[in-house]
PDB file of N, CA and C in Angstrom:
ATOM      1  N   UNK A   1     117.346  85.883  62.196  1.00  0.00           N
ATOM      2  CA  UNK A   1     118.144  85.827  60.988  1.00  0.00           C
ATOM      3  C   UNK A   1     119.294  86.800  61.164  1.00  0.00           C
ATOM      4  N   UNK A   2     120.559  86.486  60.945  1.00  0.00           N
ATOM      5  CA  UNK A   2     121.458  87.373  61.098  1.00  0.00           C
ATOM      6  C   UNK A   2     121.889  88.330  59.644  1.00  0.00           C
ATOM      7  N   UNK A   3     122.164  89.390  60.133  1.00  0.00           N
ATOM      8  CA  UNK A   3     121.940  90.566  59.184  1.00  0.00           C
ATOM      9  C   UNK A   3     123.629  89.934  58.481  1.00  0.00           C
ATOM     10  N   UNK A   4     123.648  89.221  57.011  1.00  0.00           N
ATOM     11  CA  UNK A   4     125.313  89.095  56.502  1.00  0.00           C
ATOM     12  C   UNK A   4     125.056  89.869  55.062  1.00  0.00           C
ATOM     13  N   UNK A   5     125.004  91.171  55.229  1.00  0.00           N
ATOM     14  CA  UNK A   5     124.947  92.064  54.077  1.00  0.00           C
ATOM     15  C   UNK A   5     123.611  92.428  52.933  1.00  0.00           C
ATOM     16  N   UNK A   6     122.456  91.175  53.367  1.00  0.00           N
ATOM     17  CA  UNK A   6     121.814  91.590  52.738  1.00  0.00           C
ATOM     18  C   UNK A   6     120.862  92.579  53.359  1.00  0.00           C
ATOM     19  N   UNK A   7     119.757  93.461  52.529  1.00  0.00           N
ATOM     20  CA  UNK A   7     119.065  94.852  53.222  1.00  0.00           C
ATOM     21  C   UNK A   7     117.557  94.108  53.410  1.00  0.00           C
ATOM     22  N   UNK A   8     117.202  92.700  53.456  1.00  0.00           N
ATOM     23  CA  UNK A   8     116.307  92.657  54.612  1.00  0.00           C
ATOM     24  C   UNK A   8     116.788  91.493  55.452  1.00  0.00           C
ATOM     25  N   UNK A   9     117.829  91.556  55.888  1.00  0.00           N
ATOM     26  CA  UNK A   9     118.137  90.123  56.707  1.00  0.00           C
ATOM     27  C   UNK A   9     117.513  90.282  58.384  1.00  0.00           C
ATOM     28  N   UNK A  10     117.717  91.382  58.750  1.00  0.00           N
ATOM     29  CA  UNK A  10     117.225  92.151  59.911  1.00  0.00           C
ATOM     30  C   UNK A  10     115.859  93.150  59.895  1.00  0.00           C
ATOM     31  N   UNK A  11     114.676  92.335  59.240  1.00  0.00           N
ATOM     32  CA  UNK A  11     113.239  92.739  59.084  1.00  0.00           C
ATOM     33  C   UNK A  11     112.560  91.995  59.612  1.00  0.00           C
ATOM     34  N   UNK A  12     112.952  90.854  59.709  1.00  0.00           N
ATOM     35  CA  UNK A  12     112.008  90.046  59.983  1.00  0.00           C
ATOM     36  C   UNK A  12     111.123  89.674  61.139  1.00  0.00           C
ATOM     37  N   UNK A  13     111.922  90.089  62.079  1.00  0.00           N
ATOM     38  CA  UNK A  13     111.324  90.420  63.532  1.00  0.00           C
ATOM     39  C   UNK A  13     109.985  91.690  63.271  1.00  0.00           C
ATOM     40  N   UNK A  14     110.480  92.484  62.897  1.00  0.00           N
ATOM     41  CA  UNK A  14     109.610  94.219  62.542  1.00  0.00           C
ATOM     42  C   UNK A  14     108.716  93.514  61.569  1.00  0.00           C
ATOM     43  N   UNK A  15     108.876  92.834  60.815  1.00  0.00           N
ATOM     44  CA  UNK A  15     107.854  92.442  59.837  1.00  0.00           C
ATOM     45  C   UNK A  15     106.512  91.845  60.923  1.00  0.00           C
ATOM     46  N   UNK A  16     107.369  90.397  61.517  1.00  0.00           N
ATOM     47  CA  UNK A  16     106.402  89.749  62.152  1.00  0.00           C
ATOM     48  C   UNK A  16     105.182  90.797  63.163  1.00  0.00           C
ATOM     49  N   UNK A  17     106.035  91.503  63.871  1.00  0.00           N
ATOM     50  CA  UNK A  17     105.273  91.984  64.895  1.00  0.00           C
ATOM     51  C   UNK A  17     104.735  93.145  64.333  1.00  0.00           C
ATOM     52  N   UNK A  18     104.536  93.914  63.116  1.00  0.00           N
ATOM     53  CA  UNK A  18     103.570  94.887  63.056  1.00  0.00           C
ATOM     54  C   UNK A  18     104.363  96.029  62.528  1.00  0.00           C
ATOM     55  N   UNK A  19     105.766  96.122  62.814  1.00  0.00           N
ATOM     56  CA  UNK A  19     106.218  97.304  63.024  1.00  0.00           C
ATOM     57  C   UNK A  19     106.684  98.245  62.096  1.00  0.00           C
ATOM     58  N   UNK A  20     107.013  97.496  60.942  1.00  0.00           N
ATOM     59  CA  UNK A  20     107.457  98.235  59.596  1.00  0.00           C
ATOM     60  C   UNK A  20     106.150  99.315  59.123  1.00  0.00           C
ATOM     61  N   UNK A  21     106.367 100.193  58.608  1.00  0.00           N
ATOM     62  CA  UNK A  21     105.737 101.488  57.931  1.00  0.00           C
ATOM     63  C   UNK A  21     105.322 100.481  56.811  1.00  0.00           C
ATOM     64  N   UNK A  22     104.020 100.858  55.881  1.00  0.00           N
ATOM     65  CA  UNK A  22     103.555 100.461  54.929  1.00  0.00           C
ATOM     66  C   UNK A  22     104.391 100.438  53.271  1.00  0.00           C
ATOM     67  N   UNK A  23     105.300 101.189  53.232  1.00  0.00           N
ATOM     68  CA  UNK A  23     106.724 101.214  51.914  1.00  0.00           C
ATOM     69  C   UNK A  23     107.044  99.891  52.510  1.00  0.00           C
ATOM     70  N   UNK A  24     107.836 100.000  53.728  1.00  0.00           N
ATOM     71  CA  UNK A  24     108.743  98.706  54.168  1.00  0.00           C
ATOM     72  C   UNK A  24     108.405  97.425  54.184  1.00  0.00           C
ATOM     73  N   UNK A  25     107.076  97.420  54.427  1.00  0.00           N
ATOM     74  CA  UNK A  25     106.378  96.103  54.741  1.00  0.00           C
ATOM     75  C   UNK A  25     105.887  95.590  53.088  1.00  0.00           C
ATOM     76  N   UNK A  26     105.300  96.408  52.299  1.00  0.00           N
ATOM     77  CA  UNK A  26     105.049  96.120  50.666  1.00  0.00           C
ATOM     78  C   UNK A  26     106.519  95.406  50.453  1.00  0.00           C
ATOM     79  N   UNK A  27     107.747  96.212  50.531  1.00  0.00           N
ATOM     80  CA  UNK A  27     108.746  96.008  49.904  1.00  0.00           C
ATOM     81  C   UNK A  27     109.466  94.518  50.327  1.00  0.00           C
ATOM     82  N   UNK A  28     109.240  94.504  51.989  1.00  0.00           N
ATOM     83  CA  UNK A  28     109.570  93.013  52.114  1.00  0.00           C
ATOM     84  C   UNK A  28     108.779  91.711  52.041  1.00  0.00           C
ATOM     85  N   UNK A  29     107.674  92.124  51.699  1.00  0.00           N
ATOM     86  CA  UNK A  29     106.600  91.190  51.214  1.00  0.00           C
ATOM     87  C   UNK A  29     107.247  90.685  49.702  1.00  0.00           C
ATOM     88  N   UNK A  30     107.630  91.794  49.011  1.00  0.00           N
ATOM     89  CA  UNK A  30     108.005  91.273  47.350  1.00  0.00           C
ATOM     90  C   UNK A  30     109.319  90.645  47.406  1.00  0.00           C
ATOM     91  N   UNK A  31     109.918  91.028  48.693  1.00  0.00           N
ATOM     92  CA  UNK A  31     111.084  89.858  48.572  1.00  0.00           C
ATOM     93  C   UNK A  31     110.913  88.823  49.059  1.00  0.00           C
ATOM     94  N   UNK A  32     110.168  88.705  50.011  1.00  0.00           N
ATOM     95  CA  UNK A  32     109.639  87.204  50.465  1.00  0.00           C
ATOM     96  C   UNK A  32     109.207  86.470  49.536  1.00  0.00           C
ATOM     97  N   UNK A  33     108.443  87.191  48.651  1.00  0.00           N
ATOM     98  CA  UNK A  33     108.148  86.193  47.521  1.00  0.00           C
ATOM     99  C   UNK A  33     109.301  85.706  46.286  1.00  0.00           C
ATOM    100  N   UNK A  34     110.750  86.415  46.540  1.00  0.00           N
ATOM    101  CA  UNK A  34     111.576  85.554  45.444  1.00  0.00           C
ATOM    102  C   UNK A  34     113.057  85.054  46.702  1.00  0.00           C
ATOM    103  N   UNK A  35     112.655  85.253  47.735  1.00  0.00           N
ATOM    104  CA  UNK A  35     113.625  84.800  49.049  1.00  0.00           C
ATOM    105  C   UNK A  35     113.681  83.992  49.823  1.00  0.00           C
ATOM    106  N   UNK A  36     114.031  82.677  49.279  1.00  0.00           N
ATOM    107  CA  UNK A  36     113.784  81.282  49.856  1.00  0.00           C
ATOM    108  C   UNK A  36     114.248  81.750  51.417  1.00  0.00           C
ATOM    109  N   UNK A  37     115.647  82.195  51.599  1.00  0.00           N
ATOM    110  CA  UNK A  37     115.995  82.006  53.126  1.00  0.00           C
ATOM    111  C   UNK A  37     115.319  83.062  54.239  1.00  0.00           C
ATOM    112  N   UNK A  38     114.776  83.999  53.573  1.00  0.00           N
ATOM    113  CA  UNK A  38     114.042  85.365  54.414  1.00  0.00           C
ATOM    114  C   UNK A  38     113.026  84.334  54.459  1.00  0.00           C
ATOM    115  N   UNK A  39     112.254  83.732  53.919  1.00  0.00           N
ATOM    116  CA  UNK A  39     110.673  82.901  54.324  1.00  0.00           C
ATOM    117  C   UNK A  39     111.023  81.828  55.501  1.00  0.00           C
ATOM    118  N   UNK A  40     112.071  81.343  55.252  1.00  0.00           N
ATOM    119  CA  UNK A  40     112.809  80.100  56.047  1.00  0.00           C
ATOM    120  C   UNK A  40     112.388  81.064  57.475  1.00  0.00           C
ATOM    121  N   UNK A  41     113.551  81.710  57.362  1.00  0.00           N
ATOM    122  CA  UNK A  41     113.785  82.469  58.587  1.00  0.00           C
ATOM    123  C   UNK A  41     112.533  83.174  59.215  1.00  0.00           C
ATOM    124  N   UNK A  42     111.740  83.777  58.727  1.00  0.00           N
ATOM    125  CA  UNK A  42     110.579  84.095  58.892  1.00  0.00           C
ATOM    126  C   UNK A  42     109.646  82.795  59.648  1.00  0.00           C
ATOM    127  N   UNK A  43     109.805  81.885  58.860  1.00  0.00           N
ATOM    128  CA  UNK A  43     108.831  80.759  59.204  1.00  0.00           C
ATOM    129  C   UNK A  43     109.666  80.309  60.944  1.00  0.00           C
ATOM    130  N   UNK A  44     110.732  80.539  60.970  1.00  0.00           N
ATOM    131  CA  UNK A  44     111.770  80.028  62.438  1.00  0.00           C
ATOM    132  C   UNK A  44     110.555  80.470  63.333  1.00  0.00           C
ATOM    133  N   UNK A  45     110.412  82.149  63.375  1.00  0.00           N
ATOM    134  CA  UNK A  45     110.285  82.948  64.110  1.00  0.00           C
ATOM    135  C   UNK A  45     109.010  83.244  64.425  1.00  0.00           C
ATOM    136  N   UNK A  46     107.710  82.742  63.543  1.00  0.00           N
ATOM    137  CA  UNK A  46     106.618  82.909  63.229  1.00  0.00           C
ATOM    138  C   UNK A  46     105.833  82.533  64.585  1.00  0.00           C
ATOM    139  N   UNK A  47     106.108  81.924  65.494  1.00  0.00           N
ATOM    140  CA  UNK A  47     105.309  81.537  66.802  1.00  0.00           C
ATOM    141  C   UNK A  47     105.551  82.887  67.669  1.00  0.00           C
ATOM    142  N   UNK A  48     106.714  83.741  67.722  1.00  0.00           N
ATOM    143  CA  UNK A  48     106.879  84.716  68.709  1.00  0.00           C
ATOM    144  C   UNK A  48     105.685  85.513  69.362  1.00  0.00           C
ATOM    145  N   UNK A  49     104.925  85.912  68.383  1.00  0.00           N
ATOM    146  CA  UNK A  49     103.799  86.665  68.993  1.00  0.00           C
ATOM    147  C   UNK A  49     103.177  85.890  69.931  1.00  0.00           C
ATOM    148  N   UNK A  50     102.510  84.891  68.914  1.00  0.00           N
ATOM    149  CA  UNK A  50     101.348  84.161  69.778  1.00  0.00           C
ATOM    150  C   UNK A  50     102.054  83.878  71.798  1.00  0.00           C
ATOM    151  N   UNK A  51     103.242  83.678  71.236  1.00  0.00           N
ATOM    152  CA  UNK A  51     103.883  83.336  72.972  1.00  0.00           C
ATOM    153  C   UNK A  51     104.086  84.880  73.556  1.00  0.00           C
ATOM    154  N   UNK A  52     104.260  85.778  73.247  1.00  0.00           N
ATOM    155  CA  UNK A  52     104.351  87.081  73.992  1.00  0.00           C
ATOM    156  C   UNK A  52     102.668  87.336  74.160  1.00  0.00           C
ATOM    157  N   UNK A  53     101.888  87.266  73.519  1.00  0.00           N
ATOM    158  CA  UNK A  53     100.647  87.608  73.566  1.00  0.00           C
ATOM    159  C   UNK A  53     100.255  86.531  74.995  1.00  0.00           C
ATOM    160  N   UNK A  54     100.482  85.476  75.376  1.00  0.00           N
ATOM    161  CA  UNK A  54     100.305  85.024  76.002  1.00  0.00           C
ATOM    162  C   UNK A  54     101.032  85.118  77.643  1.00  0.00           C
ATOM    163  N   UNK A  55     101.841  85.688  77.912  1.00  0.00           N
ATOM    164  CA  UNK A  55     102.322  85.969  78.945  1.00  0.00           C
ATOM    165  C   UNK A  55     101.459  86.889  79.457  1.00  0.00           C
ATOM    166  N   UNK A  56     101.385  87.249  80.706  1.00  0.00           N
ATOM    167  CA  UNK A  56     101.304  88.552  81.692  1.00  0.00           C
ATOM    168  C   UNK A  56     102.536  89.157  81.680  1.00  0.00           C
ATOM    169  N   UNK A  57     102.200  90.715  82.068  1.00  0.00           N
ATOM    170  CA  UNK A  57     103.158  91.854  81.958  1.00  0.00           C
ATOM    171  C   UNK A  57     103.790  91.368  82.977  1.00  0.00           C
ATOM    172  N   UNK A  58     103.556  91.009  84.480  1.00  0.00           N
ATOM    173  CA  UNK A  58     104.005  90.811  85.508  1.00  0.00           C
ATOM    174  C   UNK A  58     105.127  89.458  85.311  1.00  0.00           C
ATOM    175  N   UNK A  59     105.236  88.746  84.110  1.00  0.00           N
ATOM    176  CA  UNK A  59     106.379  87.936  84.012  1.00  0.00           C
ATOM    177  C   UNK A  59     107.453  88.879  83.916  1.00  0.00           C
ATOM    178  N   UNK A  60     107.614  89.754  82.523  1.00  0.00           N
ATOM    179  CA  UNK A  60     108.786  90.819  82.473  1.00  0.00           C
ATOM    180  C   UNK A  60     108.726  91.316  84.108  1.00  0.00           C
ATOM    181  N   UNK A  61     108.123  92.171  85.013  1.00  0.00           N
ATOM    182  CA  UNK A  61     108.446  93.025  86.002  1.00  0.00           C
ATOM    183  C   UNK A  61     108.853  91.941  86.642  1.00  0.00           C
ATOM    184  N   UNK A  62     108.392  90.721  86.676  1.00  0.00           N
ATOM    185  CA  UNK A  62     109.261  89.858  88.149  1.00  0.00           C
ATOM    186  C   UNK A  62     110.780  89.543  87.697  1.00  0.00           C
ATOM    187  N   UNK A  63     110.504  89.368  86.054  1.00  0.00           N
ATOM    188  CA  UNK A  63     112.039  89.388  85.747  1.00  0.00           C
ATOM    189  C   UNK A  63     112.863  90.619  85.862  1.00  0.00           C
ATOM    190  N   UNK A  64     112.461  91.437  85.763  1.00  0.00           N
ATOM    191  CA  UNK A  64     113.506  92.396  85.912  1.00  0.00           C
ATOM    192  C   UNK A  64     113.472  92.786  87.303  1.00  0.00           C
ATOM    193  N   UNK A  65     112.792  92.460  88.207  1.00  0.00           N
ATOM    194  CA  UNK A  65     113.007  92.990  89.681  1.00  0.00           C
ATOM    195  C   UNK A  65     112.300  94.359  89.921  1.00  0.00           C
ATOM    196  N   UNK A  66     111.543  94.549  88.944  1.00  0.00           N
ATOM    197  CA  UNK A  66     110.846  96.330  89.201  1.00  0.00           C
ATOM    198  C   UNK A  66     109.681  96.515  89.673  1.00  0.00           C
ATOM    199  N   UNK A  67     109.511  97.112  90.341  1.00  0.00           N
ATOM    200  CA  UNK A  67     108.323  97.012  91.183  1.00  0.00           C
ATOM    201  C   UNK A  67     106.508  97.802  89.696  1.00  0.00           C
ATOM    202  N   UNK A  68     105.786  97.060  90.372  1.00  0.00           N
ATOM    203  CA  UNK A  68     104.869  97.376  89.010  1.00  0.00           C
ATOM    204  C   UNK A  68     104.185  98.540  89.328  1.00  0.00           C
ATOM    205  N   UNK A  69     104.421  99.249  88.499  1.00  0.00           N
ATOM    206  CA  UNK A  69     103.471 100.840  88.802  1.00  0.00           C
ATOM    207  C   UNK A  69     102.236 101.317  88.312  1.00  0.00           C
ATOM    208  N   UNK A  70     101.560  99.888  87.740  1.00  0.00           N
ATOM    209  CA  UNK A  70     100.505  99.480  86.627  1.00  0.00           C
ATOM    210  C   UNK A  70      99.367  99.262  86.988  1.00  0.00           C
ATOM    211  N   UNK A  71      99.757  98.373  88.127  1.00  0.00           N
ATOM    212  CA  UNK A  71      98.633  97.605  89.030  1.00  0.00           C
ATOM    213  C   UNK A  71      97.419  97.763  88.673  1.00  0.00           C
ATOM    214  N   UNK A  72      96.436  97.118  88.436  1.00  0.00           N
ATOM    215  CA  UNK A  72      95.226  96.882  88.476  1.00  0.00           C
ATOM    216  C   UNK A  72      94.116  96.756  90.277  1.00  0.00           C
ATOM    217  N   UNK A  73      93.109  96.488  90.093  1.00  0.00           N
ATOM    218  CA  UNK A  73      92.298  96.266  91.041  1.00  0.00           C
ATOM    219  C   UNK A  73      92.362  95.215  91.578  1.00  0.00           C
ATOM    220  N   UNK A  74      92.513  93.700  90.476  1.00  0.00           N
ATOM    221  CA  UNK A  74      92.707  92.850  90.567  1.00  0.00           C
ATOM    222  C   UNK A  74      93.427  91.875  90.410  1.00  0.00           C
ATOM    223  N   UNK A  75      95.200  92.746  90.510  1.00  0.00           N
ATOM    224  CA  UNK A  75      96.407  92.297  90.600  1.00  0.00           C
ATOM    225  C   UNK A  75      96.795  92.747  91.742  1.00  0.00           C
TER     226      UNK A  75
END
């Protein structure tokens, strides 16, 4: 959702994934409930986790070219 002046247009990511403090997250919960386009937008974005949760770390390190300093036993 692109941030065009309103003060939660750019939450919604932080909402989804966990990240807002407990004030922030109450507060954009009560606007979700009178904010047709924050729910819209919300609803866009709503698969992100489940697909990051599903990758291996080793997708990011091959994308970025960095060698992994993480390694396991059985990586």
């Amino acid at each position: 959702m692109s941030n065009d002046g309103r003060p939660y247009a750019r939450l919604d990511a932080a909402y989804l994934l966990g990240a807002l403090d407990a004030d922030e997250r109450l507060a954009y919960e009560a606007h979700l409930a009178i904010c047709r386009r924050c729910r819209a937008g919300l609803a866009e974005i709503s698969a992100i986790p489940s697909l990051l949760a599903g990758l291996d770390e080793s997708v990011f390190i091959l994308a970025l070219g960095v060698p992994c300093l993480f390694r396991t036993a059985d990586r």
